[in-house]
Structures are given as C-alpha cells and as structure tokens.
Protein backbone atom coordinates (compact mmCIF):
# COMPACT_ATOMS: atom_id res chain seq x y z
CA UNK A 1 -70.87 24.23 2.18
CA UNK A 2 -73.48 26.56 1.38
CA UNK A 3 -74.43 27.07 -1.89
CA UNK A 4 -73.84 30.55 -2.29
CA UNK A 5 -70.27 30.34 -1.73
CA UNK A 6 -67.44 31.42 -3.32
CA UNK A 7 -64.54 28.49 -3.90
CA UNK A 8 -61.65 28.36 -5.17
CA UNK A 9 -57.72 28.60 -5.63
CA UNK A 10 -55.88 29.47 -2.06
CA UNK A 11 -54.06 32.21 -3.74
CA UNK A 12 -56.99 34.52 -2.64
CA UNK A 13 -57.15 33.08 0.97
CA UNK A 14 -56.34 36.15 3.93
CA UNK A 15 -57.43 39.93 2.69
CA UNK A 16 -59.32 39.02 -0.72
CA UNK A 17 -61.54 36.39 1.02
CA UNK A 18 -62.49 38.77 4.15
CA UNK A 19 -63.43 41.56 1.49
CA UNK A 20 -65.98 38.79 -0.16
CA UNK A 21 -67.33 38.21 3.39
CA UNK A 22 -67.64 41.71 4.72
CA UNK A 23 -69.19 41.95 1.42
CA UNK A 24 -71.77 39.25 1.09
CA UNK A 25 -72.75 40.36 5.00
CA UNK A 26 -71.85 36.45 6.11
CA UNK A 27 -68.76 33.86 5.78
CA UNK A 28 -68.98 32.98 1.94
CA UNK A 29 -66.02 32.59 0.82
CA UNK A 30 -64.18 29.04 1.15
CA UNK A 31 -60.67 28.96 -0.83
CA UNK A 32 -59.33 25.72 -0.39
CA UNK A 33 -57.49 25.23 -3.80
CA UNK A 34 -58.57 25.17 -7.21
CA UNK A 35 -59.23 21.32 -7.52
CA UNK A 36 -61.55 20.84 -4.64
CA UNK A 37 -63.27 24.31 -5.53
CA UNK A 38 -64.10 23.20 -9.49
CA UNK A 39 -65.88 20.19 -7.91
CA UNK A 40 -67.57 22.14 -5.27
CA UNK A 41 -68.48 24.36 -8.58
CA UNK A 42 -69.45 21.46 -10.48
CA UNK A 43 -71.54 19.71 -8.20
CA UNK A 44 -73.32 22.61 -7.41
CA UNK A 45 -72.07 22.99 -3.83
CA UNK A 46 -70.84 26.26 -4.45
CA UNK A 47 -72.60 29.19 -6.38
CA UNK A 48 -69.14 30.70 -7.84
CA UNK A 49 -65.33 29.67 -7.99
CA UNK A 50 -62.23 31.46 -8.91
CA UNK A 51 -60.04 28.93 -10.47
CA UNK A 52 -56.17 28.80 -11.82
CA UNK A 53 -56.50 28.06 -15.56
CA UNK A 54 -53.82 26.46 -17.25
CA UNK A 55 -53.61 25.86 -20.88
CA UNK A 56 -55.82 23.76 -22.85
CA UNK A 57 -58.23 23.38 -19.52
CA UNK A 58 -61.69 23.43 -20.12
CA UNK A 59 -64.12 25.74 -18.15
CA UNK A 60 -66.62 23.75 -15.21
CA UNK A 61 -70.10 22.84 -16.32
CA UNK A 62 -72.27 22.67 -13.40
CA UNK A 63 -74.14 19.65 -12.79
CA UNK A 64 -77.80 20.15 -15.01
CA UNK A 65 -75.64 21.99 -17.31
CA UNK A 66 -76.68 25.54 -15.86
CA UNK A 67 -75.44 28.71 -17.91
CA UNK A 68 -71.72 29.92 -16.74
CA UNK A 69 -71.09 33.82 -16.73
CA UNK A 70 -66.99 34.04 -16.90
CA UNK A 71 -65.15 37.23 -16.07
CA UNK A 72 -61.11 37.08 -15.89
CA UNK A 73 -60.19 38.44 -12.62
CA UNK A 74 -56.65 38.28 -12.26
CA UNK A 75 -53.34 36.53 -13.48
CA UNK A 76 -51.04 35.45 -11.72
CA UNK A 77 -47.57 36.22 -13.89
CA UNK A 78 -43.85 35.72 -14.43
CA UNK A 79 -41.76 38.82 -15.30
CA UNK A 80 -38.30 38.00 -16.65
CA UNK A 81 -36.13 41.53 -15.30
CA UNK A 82 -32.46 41.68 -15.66
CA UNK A 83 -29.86 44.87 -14.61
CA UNK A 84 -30.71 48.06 -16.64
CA UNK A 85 -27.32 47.76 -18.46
CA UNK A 86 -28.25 44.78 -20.30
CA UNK A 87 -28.73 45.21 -24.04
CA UNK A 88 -30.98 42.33 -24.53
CA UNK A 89 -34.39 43.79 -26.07
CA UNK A 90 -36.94 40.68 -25.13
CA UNK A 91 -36.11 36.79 -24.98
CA UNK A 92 -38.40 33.43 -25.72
CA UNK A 93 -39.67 31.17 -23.90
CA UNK A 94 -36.52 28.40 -25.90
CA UNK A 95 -34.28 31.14 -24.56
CA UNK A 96 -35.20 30.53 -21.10
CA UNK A 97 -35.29 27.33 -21.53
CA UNK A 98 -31.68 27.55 -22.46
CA UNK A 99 -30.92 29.75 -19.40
CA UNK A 100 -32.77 27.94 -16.64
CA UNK A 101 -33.24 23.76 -17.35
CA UNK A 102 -31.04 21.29 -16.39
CA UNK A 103 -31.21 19.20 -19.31
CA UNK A 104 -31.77 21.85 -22.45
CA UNK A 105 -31.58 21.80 -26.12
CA UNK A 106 -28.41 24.57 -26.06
CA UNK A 107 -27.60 25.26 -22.94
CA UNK A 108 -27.04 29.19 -22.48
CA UNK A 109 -24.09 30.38 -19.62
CA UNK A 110 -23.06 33.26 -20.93
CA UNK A 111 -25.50 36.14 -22.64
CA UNK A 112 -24.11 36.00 -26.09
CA UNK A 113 -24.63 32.19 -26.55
CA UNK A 114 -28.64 33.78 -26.78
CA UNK A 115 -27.50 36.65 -29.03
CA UNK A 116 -23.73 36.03 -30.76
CA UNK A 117 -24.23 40.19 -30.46
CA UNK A 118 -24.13 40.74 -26.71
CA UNK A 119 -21.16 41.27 -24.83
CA UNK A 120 -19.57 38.54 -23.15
CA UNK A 121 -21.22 37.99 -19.66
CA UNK A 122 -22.24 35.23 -17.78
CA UNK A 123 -25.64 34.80 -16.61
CA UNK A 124 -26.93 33.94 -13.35
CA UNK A 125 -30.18 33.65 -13.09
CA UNK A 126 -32.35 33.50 -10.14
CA UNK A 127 -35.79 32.93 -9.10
CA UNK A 128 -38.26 35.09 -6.68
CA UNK A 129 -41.55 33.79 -5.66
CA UNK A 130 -42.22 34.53 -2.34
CA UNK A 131 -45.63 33.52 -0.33
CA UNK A 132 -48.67 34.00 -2.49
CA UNK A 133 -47.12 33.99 -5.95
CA UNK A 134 -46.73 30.81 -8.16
CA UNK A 135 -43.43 32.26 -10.19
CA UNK A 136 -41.31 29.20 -9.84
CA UNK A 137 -44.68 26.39 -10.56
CA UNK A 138 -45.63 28.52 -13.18
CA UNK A 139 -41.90 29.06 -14.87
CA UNK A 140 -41.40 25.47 -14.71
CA UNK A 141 -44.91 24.61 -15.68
CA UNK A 142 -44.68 26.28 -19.50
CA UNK A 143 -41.43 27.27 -19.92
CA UNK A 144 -39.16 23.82 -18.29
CA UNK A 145 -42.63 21.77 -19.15
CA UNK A 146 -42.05 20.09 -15.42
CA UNK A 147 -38.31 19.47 -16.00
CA UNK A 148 -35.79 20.60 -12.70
CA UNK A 149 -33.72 23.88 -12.58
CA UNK A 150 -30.32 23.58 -13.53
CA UNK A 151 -28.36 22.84 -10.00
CA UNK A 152 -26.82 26.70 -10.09
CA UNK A 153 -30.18 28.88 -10.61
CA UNK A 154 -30.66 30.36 -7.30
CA UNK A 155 -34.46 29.41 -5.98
CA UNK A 156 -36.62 30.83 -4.12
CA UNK A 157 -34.50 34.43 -2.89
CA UNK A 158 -35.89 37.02 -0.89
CA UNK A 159 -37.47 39.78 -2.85
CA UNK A 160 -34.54 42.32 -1.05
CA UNK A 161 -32.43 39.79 -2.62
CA UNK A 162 -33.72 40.54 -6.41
CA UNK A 163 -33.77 43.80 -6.02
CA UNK A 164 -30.06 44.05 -5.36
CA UNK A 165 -29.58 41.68 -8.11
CA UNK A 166 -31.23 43.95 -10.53
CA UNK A 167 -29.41 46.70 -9.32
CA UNK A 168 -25.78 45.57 -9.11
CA UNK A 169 -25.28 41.81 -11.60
CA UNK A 170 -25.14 43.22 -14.72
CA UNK A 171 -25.66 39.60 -16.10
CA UNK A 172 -28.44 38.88 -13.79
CA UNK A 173 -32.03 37.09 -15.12
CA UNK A 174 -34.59 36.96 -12.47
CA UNK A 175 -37.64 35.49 -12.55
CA UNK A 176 -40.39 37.84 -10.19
CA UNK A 177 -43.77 38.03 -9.65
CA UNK A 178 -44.11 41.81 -10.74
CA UNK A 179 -42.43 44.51 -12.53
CA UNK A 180 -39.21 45.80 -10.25
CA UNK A 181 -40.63 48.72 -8.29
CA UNK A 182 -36.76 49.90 -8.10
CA UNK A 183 -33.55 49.67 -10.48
CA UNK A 184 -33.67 46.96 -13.47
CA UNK A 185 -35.07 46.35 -17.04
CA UNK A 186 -38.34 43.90 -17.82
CA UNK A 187 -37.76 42.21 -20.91
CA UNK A 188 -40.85 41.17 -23.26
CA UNK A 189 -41.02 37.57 -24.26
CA UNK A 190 -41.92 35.71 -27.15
CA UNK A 191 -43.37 32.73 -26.82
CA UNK A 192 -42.86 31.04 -30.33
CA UNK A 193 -43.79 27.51 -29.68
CA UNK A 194 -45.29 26.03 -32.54
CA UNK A 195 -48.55 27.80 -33.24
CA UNK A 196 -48.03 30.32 -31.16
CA UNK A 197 -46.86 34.07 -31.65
CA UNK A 198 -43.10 34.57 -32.16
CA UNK A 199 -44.16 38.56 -31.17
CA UNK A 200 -42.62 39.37 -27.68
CA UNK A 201 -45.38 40.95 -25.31
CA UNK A 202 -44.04 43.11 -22.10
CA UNK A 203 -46.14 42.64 -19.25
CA UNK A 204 -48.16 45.44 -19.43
CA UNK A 205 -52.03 44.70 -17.51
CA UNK A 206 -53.72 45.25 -20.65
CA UNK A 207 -51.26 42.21 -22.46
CA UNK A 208 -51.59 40.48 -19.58
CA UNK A 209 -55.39 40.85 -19.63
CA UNK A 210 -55.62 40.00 -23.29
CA UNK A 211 -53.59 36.50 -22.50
CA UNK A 212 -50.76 38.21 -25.17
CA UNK A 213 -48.15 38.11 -22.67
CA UNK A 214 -47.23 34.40 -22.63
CA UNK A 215 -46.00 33.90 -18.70
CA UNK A 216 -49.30 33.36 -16.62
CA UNK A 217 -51.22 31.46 -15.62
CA UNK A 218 -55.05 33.75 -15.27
CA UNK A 219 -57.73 33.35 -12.24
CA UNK A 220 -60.96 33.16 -13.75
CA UNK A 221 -64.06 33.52 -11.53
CA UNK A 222 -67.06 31.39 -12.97
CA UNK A 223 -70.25 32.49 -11.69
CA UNK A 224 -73.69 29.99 -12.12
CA UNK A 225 -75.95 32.02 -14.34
CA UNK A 226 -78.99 31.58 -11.60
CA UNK A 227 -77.20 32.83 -8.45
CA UNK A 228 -75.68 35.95 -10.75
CA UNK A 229 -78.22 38.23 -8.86
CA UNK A 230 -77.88 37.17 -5.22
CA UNK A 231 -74.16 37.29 -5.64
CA UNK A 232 -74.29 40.89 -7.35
CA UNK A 233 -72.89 42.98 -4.30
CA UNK A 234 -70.20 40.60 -3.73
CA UNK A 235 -69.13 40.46 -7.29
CA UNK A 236 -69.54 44.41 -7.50
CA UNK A 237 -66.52 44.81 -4.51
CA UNK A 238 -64.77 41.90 -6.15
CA UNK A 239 -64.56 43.97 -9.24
CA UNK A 240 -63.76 47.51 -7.30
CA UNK A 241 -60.18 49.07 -6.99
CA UNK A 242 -60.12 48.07 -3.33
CA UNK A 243 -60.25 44.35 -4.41
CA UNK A 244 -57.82 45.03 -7.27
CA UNK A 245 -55.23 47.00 -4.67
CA UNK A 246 -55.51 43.89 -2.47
CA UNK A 247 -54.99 41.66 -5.23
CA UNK A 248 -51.76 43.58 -6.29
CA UNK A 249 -50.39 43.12 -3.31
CA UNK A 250 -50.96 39.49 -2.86
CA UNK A 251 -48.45 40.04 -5.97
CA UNK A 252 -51.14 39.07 -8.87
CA UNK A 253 -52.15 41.11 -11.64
CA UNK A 254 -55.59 42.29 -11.25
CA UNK A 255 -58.03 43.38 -14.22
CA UNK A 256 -57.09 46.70 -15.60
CA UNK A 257 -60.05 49.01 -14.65
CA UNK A 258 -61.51 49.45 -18.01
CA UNK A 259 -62.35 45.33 -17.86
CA UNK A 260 -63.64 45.60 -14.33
CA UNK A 261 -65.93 48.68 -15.48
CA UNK A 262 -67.07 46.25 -18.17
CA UNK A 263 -67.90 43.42 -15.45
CA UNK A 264 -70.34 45.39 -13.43
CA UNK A 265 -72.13 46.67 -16.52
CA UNK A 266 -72.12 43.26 -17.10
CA UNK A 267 -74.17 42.64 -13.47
CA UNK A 268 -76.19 45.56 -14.18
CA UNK A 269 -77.29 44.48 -17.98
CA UNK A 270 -77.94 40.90 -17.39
C-alpha cells in the first residue's frame, strides 16, 4: 500500500472511492473496513483514513506521533419515522428500547404504554437498512447495547416495504437510513442516558453534523498533517457537492455545505 492512500471503512467502497481516484489522477483509495484502515493509518501505510467512530473511541496517532488534521465527513444515521397520523411528538432512546429489545426494562406493545396519552394502537415496528447503510448495527449498537430484537420486529425490509408502512400502519415505527422521501412523520429523539441531553434532536444535517442528534454513528476522515498538501485536490472533490450527492445516495448524511466550505478554507489556510 502506498503511502498516499486513502483507507478506510467499506461504506465508501463503489462511486465515492472512484471519485478519490479520478481525483488523485491514480488508484488511491483502498477501503477495506475501518479496523484494517486505522492500522494502515497508524503505521503510516496510508497517508489518510475515513473511519466509523463510535462512542468513547479515541482518534489514530500515527506512528512518530505526526500532527492529525480531522474533518467530519459524513454520518451514517438512524431515523425513527412512523405514519403521519401518529400523535407522538419525539421518543428516547429507553423508549425504543421498550419498543424494539427482546429482553427490556417495560416492554412497550401498544403506543400508549410510551405515552398513557396516545390512543390505543399497537406498534409494529420494523427495520430498513438496505446495502450500504448500518441502521440495524447501529440501532442495536446504542440503543439495544448489543442485545437481539424482540422475535416480532420485522428486519431487514425492502425500502418499498417502509414506505408503504409509513403510508398505510398507522402504528408503524421504522427504523431507516434517511428521512422518508414520501408519506410519514420523523420523530426527534432524546437520548437521556445518564449524562447525556434529555432534549430530542430531529435529524436535521446541521444536528446531525453537530453530533446533537443522538442516532449515528459519524465517518471522520483523518488526514497526516505532512501529506495535507499532496492530498489537497483529492480532499478538495472529497469535500465538493458531487462527493456529498454520491454520499447521499450511498444513504449517509454528508457535511452540510457550510462545513465543507469551511474544510477547503481549511486546505487553503494551512
């Protein structure tokens, strides 16, 4: 591996990684997963990486301790949509819990054993992560902390599937990897843990951005301080609206523009 590669998690394997190619003029990206790219990163095999970043993960430190320039590129998110009826306002992360685990603290069938003022309708929730998105690893991840589904949630459906869902189960929840281009209602969560904010954040890109909204998981691309300039064309498409388009459709949430504005001025001041 050459050492002015790009590495990193194989969400950005297909379009993203032929854009960083075209761009660099040669084959420079590698994305082979996020583990084997922070320790391509690390040991200096590869100049940058764009790695998954869960919580309490520290960043890479490149062998000789060389400088790291950071710049959050993406997230990849859960939205929580149910029909357009529903009177639910936003939900937390306990709530879900409730909803989707097999084993939960109060189990939650029906919507008003979340809110004693709903009307009476059962829940079924279901779960869309097609090819590309990390919906159900990431749902489980934070919000079942690595416990199964309960036997009923429906896994894995087709995203023609959730979209009739949202449009005709008035007690549907449905876990998907972006906001319902057709009928059906996002609701904001909290996420309330101890410590945390008991505020719910809709995901919005600029919440998402900020790490407010609590559902993601974010890509962060960490670039070795001494290979900043030979990597600045690359990095300048990588930040461009093609990039973020291609990103979207992989299903992530890129960068709102205003960030990505701030990244190349960031290339350009350094």
């Amino acid at each position: 591996m050459g050492a002015a590669e790009i590495v990193g998690t194989d969400l950005l394997q297909g379009d993203i990684a032929q854009g960083i190619n075209h761009a660099a003029g040669k084959t420079a990206a590698d994305f082979g997963g996020t583990l084997p790219g922070r320790q391509a990163f690390v040991d200096g095999r590869a100049s940058a990486a764009v790695l998954m970043m869960r919580e309490r993960e520290v960043a890479p430190v490149p062998t000789g301790k060389i400088g790291v320039a950071e710049f959050r590129l993406a997230s990849s998110v859960v939205v929580v949509a149910t029909h357009g009826s529903n009177r639910a306002e936003q939900i937390t992360l306990e709530n879900l819990a409730n909803v989707f685990a097999r084993d939960p603290r109060s189990p939650a069938r029906n919507w008003n054993d979340l809110d004693p003022a709903a009307r009476s309708e059962l829940i079924t929730p279901a779960v869309c992560s097609p090819a590309g998105s990390m919906v159900l690893e990431i749902f489980q991840g934070i919000v079942l902390e690595g416990q199964p589904f309960r036997p009923d949630v429906r896994l894995r459906i087709e995203p023609d599937l959730a979209a009739d869902l949202l449009a005709s189960r008035a007690g549907t929840v449905t876990l998907i990897p972006r906001r319902p281009s057709g009928r059906g209602k996002v609701l904001p969560v909290a996420d309330g843990r101890p410590g945390k904010s008991s505020t719910a954040y809709g995901p919005d890109d600029n919440n998402v951005h900020n790490g407010d909204y609590p559902l993601q998981v974010p890509l962060i691309l960490y670039v070795r301080q001494d290979r900043l300039a030979e990597l600045t064309p690359t990095l300048r498409w990588l930040f461009s609206d093609e990039a973020a388009d291609l990103l979207e459709k992989q299903g992530l949430f890129p960068a709102p523009k205003a960030a990505r504005t701030r990244f190349v001025q960031r290339l350009d001041t350094r």
